[in-house]
N, C-alpha and C. Protein backbone atom coordinates (compact mmCIF):
# COMPACT_ATOMS: atom_id res chain seq x y z
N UNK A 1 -71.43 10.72 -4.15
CA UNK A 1 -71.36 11.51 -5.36
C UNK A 1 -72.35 12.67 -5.31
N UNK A 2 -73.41 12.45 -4.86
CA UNK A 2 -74.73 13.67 -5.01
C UNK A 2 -74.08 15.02 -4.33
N UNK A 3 -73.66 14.41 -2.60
CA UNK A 3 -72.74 14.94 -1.14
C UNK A 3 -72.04 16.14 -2.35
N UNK A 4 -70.84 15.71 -3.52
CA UNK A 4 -69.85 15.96 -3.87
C UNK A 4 -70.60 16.94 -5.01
N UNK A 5 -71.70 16.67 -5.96
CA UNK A 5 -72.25 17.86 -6.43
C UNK A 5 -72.97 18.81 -6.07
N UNK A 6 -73.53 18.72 -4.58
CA UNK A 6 -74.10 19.66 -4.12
C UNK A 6 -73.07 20.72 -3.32
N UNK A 7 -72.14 19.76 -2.44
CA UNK A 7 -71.08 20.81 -2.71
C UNK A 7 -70.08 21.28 -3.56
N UNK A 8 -69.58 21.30 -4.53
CA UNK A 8 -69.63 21.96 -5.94
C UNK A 8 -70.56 23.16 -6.34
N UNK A 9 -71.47 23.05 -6.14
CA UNK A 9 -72.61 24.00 -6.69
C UNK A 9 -72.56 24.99 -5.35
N UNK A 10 -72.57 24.74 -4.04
CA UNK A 10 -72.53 25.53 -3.35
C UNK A 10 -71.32 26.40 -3.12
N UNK A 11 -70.19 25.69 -3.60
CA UNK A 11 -68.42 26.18 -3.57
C UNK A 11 -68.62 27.65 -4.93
N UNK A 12 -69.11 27.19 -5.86
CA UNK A 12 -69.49 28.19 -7.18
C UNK A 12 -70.27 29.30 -6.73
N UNK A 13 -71.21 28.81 -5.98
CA UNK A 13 -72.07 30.17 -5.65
C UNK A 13 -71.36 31.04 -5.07
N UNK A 14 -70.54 30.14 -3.92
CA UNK A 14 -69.94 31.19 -2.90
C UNK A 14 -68.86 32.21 -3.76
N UNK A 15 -68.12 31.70 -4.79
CA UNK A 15 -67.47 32.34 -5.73
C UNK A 15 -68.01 33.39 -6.06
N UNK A 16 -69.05 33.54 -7.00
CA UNK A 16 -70.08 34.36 -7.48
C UNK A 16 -70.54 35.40 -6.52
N UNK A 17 -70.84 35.11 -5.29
CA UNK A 17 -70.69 36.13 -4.22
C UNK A 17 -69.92 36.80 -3.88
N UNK A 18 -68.69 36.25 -3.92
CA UNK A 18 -67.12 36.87 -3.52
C UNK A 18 -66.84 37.99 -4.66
N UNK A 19 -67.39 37.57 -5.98
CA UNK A 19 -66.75 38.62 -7.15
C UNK A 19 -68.09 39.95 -6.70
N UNK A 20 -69.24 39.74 -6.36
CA UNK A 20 -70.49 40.80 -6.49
C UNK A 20 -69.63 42.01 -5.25
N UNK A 21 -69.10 40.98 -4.50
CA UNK A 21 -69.06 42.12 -2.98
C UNK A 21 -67.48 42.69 -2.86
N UNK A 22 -66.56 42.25 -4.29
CA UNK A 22 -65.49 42.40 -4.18
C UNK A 22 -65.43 44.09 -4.49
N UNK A 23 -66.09 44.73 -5.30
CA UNK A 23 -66.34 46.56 -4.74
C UNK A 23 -65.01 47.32 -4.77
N UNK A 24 -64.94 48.10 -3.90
CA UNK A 24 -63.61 48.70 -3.93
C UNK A 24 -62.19 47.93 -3.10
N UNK A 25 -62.86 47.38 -2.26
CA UNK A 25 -61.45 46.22 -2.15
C UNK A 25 -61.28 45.80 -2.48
N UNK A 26 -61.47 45.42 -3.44
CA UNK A 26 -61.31 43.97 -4.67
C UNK A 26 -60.28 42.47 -4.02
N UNK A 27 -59.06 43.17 -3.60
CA UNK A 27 -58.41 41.80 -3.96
C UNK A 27 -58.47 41.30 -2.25
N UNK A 28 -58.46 42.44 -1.57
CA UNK A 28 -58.61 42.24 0.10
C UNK A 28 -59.67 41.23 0.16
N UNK A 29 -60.74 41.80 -0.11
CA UNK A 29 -61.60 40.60 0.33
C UNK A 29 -62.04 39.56 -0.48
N UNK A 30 -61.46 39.32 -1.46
CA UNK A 30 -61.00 38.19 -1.94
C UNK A 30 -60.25 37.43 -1.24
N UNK A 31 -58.64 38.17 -0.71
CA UNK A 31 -58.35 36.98 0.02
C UNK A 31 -58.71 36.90 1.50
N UNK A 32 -59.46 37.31 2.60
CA UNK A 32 -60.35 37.64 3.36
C UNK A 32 -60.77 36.30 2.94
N UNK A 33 -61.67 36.15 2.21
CA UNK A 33 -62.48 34.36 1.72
C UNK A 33 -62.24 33.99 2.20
N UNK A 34 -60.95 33.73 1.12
CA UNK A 34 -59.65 32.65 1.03
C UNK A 34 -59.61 32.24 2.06
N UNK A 35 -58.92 32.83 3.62
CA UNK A 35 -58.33 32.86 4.45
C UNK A 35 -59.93 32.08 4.96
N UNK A 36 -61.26 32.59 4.88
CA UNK A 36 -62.48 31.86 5.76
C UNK A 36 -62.72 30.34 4.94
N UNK A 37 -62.35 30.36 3.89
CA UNK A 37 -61.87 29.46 3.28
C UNK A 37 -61.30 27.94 3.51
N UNK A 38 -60.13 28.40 3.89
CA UNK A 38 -59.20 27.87 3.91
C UNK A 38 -59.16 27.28 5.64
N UNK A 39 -59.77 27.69 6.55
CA UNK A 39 -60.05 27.34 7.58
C UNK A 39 -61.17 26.75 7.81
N UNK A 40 -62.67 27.01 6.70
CA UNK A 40 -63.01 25.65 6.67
C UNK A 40 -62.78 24.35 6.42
N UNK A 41 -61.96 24.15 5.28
CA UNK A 41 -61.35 23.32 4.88
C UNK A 41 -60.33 22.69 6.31
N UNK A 42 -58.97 23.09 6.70
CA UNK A 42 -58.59 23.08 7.79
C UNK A 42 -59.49 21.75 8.59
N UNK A 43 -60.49 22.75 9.12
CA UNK A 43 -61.24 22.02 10.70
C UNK A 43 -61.94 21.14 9.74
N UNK A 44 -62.66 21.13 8.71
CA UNK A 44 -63.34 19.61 7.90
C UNK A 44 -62.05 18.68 7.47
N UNK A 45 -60.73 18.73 7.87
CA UNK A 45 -59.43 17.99 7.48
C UNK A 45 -59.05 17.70 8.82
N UNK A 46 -59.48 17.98 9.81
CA UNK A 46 -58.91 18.28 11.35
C UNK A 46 -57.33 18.72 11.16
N UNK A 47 -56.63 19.42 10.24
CA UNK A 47 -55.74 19.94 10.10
C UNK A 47 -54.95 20.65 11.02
N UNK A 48 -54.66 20.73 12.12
CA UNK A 48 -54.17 21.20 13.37
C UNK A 48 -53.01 22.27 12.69
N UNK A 49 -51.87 21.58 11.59
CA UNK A 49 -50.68 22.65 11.13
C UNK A 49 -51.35 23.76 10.60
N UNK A 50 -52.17 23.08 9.45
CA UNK A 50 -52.98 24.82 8.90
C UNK A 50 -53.59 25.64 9.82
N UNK A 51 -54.38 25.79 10.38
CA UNK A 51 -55.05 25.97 11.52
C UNK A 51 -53.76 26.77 12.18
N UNK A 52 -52.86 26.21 12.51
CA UNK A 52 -51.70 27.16 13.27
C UNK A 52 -51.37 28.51 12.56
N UNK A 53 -51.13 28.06 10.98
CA UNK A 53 -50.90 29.11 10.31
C UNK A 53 -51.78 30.23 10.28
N UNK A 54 -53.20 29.96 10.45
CA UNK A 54 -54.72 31.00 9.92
C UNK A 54 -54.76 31.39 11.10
N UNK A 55 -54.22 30.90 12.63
CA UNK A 55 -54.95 31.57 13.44
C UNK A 55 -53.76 32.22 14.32
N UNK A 56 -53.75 33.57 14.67
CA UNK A 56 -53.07 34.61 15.34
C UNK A 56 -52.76 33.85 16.73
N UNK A 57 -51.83 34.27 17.48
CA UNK A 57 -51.48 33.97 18.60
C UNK A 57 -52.18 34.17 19.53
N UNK A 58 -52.60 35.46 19.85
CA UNK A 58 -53.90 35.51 20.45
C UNK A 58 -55.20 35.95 20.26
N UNK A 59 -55.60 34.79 19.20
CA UNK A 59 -56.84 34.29 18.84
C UNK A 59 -57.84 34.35 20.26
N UNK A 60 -59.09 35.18 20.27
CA UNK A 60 -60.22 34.66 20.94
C UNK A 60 -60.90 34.29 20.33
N UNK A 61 -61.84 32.74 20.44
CA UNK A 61 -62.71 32.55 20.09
C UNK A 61 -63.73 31.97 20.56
N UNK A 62 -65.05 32.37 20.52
CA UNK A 62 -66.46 32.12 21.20
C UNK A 62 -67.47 31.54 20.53
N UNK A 63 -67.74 30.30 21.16
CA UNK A 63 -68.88 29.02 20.83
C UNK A 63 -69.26 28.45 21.64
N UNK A 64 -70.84 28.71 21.26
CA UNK A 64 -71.91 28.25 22.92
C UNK A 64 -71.57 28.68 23.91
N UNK A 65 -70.85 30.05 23.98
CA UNK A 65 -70.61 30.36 25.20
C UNK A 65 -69.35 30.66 25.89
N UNK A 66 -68.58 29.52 25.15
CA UNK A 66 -67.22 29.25 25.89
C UNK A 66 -66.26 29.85 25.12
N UNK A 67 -65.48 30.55 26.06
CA UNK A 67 -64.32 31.35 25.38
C UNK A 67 -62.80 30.37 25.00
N UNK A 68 -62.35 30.42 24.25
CA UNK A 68 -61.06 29.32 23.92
C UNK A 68 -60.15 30.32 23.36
N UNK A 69 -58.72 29.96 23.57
CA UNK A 69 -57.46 30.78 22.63
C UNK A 69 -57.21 29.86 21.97
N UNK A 70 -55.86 30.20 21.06
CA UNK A 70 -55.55 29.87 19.77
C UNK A 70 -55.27 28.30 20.82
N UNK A 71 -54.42 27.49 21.67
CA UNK A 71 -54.30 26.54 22.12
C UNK A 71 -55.00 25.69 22.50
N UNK A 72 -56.24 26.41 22.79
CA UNK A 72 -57.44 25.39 23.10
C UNK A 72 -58.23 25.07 21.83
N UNK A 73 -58.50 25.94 21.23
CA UNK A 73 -59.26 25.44 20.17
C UNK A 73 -58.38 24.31 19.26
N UNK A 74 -56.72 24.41 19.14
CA UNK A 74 -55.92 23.58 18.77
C UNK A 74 -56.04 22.36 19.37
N UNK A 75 -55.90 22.45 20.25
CA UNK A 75 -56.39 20.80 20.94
C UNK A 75 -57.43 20.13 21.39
N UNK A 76 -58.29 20.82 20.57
CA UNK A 76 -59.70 20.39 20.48
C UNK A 76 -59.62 19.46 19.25
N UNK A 77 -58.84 19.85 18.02
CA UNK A 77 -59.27 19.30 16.62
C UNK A 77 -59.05 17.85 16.36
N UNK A 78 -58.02 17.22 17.48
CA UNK A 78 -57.88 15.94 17.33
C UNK A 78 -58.85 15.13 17.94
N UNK A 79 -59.47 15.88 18.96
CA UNK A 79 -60.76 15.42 19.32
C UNK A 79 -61.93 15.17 18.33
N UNK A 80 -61.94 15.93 17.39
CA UNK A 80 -62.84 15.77 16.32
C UNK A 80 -62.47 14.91 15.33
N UNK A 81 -61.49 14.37 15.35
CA UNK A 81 -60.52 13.59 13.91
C UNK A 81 -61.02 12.72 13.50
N UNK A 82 -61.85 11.90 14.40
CA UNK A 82 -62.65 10.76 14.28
C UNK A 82 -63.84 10.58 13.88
N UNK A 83 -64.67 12.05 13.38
CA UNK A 83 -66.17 12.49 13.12
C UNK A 83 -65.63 13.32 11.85
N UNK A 84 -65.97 12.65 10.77
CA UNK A 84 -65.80 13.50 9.57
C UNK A 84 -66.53 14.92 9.85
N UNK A 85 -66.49 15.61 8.89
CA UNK A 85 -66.88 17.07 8.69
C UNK A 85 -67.10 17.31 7.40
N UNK A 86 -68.47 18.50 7.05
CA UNK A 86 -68.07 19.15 6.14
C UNK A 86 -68.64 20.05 6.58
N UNK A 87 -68.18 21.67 6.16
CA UNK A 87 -68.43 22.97 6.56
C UNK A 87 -68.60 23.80 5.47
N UNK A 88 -69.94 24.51 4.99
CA UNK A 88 -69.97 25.64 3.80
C UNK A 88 -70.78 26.77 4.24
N UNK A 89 -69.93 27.31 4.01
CA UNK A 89 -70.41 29.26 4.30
C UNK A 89 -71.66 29.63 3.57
N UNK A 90 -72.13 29.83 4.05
CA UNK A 90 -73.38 30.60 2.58
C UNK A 90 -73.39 32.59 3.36
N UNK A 91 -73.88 33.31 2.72
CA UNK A 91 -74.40 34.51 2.97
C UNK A 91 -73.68 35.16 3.75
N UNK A 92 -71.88 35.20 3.33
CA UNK A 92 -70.90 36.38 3.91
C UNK A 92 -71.15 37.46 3.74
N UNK A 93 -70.30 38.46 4.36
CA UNK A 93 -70.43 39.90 4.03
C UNK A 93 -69.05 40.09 4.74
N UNK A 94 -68.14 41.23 3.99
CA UNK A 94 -67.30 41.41 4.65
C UNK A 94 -66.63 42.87 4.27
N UNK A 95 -66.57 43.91 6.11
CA UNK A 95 -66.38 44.84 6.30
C UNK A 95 -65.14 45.73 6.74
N UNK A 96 -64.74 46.71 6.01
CA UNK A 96 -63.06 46.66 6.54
C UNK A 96 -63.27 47.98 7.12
N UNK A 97 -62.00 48.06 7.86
CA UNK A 97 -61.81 48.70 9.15
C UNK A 97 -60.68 49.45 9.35
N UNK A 98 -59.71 50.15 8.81
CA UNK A 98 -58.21 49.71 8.33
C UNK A 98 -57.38 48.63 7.58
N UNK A 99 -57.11 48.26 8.78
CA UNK A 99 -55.82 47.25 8.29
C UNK A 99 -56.46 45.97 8.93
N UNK A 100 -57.78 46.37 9.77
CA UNK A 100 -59.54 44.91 9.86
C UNK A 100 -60.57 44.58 9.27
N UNK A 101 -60.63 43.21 8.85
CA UNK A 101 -61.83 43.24 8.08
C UNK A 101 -62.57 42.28 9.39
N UNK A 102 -63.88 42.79 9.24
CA UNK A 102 -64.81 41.75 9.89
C UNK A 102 -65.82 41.10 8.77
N UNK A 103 -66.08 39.78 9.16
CA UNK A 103 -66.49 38.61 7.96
C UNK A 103 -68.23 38.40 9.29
N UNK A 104 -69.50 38.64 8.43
CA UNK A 104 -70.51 38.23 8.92
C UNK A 104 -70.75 37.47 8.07
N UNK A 105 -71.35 36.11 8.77
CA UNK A 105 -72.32 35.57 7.91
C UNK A 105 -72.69 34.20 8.62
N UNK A 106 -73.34 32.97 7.56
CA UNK A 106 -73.36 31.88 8.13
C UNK A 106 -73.04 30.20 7.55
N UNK A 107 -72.77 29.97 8.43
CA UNK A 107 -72.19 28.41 7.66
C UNK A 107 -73.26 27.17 8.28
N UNK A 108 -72.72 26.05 7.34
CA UNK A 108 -73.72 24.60 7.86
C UNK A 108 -72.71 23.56 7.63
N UNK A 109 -72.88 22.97 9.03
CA UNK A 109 -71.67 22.05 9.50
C UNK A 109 -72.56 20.10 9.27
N UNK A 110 -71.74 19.48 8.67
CA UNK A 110 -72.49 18.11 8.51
C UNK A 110 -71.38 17.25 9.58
N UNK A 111 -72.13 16.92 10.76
CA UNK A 111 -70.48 15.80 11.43
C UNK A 111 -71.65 14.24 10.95
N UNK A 112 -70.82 13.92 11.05
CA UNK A 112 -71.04 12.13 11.21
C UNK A 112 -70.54 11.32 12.53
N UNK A 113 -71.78 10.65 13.16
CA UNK A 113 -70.87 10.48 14.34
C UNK A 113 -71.72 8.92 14.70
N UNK A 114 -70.84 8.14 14.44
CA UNK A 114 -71.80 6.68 14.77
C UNK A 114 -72.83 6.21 14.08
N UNK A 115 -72.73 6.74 12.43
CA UNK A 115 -73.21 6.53 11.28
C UNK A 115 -74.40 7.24 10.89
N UNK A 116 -74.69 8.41 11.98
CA UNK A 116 -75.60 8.93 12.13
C UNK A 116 -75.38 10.68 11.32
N UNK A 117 -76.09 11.32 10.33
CA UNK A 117 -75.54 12.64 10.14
C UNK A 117 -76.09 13.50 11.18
N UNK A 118 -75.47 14.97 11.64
CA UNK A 118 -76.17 15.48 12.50
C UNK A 118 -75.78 16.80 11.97
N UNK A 119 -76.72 17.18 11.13
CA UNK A 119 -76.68 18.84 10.58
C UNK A 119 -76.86 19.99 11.52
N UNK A 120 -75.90 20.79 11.44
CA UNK A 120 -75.79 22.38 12.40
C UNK A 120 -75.86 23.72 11.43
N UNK A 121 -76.63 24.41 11.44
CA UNK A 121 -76.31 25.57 11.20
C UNK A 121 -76.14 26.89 12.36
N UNK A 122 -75.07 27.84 11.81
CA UNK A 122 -74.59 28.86 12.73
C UNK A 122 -74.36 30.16 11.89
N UNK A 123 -74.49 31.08 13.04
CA UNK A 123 -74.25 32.86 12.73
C UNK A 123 -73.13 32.61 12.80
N UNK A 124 -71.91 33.39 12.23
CA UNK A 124 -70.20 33.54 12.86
C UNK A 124 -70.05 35.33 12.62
N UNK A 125 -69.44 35.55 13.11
CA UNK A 125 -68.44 36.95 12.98
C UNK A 125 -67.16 36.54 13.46
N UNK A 126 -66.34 37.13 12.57
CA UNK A 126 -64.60 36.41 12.35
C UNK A 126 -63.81 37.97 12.32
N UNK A 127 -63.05 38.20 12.95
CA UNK A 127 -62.35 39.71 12.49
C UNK A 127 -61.06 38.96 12.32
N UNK A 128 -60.39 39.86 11.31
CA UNK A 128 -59.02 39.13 10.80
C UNK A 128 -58.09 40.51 10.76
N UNK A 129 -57.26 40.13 10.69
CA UNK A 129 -55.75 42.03 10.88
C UNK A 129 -54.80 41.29 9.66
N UNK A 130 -54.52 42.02 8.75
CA UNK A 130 -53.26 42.14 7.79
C UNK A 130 -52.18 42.40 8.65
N UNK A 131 -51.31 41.34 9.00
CA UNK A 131 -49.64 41.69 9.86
C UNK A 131 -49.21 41.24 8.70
N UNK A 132 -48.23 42.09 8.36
CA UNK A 132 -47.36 41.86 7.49
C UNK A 132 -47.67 41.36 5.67
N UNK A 133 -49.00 41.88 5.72
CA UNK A 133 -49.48 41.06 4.12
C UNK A 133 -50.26 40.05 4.46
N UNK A 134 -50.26 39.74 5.51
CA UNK A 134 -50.89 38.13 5.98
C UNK A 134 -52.28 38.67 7.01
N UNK A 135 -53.39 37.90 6.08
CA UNK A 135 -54.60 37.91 6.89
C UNK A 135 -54.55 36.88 7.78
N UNK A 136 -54.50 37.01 9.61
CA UNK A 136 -54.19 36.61 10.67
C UNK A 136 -55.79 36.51 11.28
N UNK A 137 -56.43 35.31 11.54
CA UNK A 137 -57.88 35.27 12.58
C UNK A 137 -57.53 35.47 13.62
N UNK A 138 -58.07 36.79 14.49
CA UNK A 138 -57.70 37.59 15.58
C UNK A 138 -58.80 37.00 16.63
N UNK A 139 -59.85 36.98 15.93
CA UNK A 139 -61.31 37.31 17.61
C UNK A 139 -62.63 36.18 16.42
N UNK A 140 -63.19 35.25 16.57
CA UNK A 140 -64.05 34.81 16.05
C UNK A 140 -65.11 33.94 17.09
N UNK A 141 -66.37 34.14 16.41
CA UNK A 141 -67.46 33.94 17.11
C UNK A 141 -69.05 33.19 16.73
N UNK A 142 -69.46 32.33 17.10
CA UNK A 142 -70.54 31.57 16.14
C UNK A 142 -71.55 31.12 17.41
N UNK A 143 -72.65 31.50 16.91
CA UNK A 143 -73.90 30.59 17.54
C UNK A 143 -74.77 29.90 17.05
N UNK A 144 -75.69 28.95 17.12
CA UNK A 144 -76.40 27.74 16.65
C UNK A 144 -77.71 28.70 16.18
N UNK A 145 -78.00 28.92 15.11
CA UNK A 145 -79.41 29.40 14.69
C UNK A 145 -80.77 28.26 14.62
N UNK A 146 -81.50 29.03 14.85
CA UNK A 146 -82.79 28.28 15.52
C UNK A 146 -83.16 27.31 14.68
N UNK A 147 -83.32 26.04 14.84
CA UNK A 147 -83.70 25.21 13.48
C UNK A 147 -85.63 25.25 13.48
């Protein structure tokens, strides 16, 4: 229950952030969030179908180093299915480009693994492309900040 009001309170803030930086794009990067959103949720669900939908065909993405496409990182998630998750963004920013927005900021990952919690925090940069009305994750990228 505590787990469930602290994230609550952190889900609100992130809200409250989203309306300050919503500016002249208003609804773009609103759904920009959404879309970073909605792919946390995703990988804390090990959701493999959603995940298909949020991420572009040729998706690059870079962690610790290692480069993965949209297929590898897909068949990674069942690997994780077995280690709960939870994932919350704090301190986005997000910059458009055209028809690109790039999303800075950082998130904190809780896995559970053998009853043990093991807290991560990370930098990410995420660039996303509007095809067709649809914000598509093109190129995304995260490293472990110093604890």
């Amino acid at each position: 229950m505590r787990t469930t009001g602290w994230l609550l309170i952190l889900v609100c803030a992130g809200l409250l952030r989203v309306r300050a930086q919503e500016g002249g794009k208003g609804g773009a990067t609103t759904a920009v969030l959404a879309q970073e959103q909605a792919w946390s949720d995703a990988e804390s669900r090990n959701d493999t179908g959603a995940l298909e939908q949020i991420f572009d065909n040729a998706l690059v993405f870079i962690e610790d180093g290692r480069l993965a496409t949209k297929g590898e990182c897909l068949a990674r998630v069942p690997l994780a299915g077995s280690h709960p998750r939870q994932i919350v963004a704090a301190a986005t920013a997000v910059h458009f480009f055209g028809s690109a927005a790039v999303v800075v900021g950082t998130y904190h990952e809780l896995a559970v693994k053998d009853g043990k919690a093991s807290p991560k925090a990370w930098r990410f940069i995420d660039t996303w492309v509007n095809k067709q009305g649809r914000w598509m994750l093109v190129a995304a990228g995260a490293s472990p900040l110093p604890k």
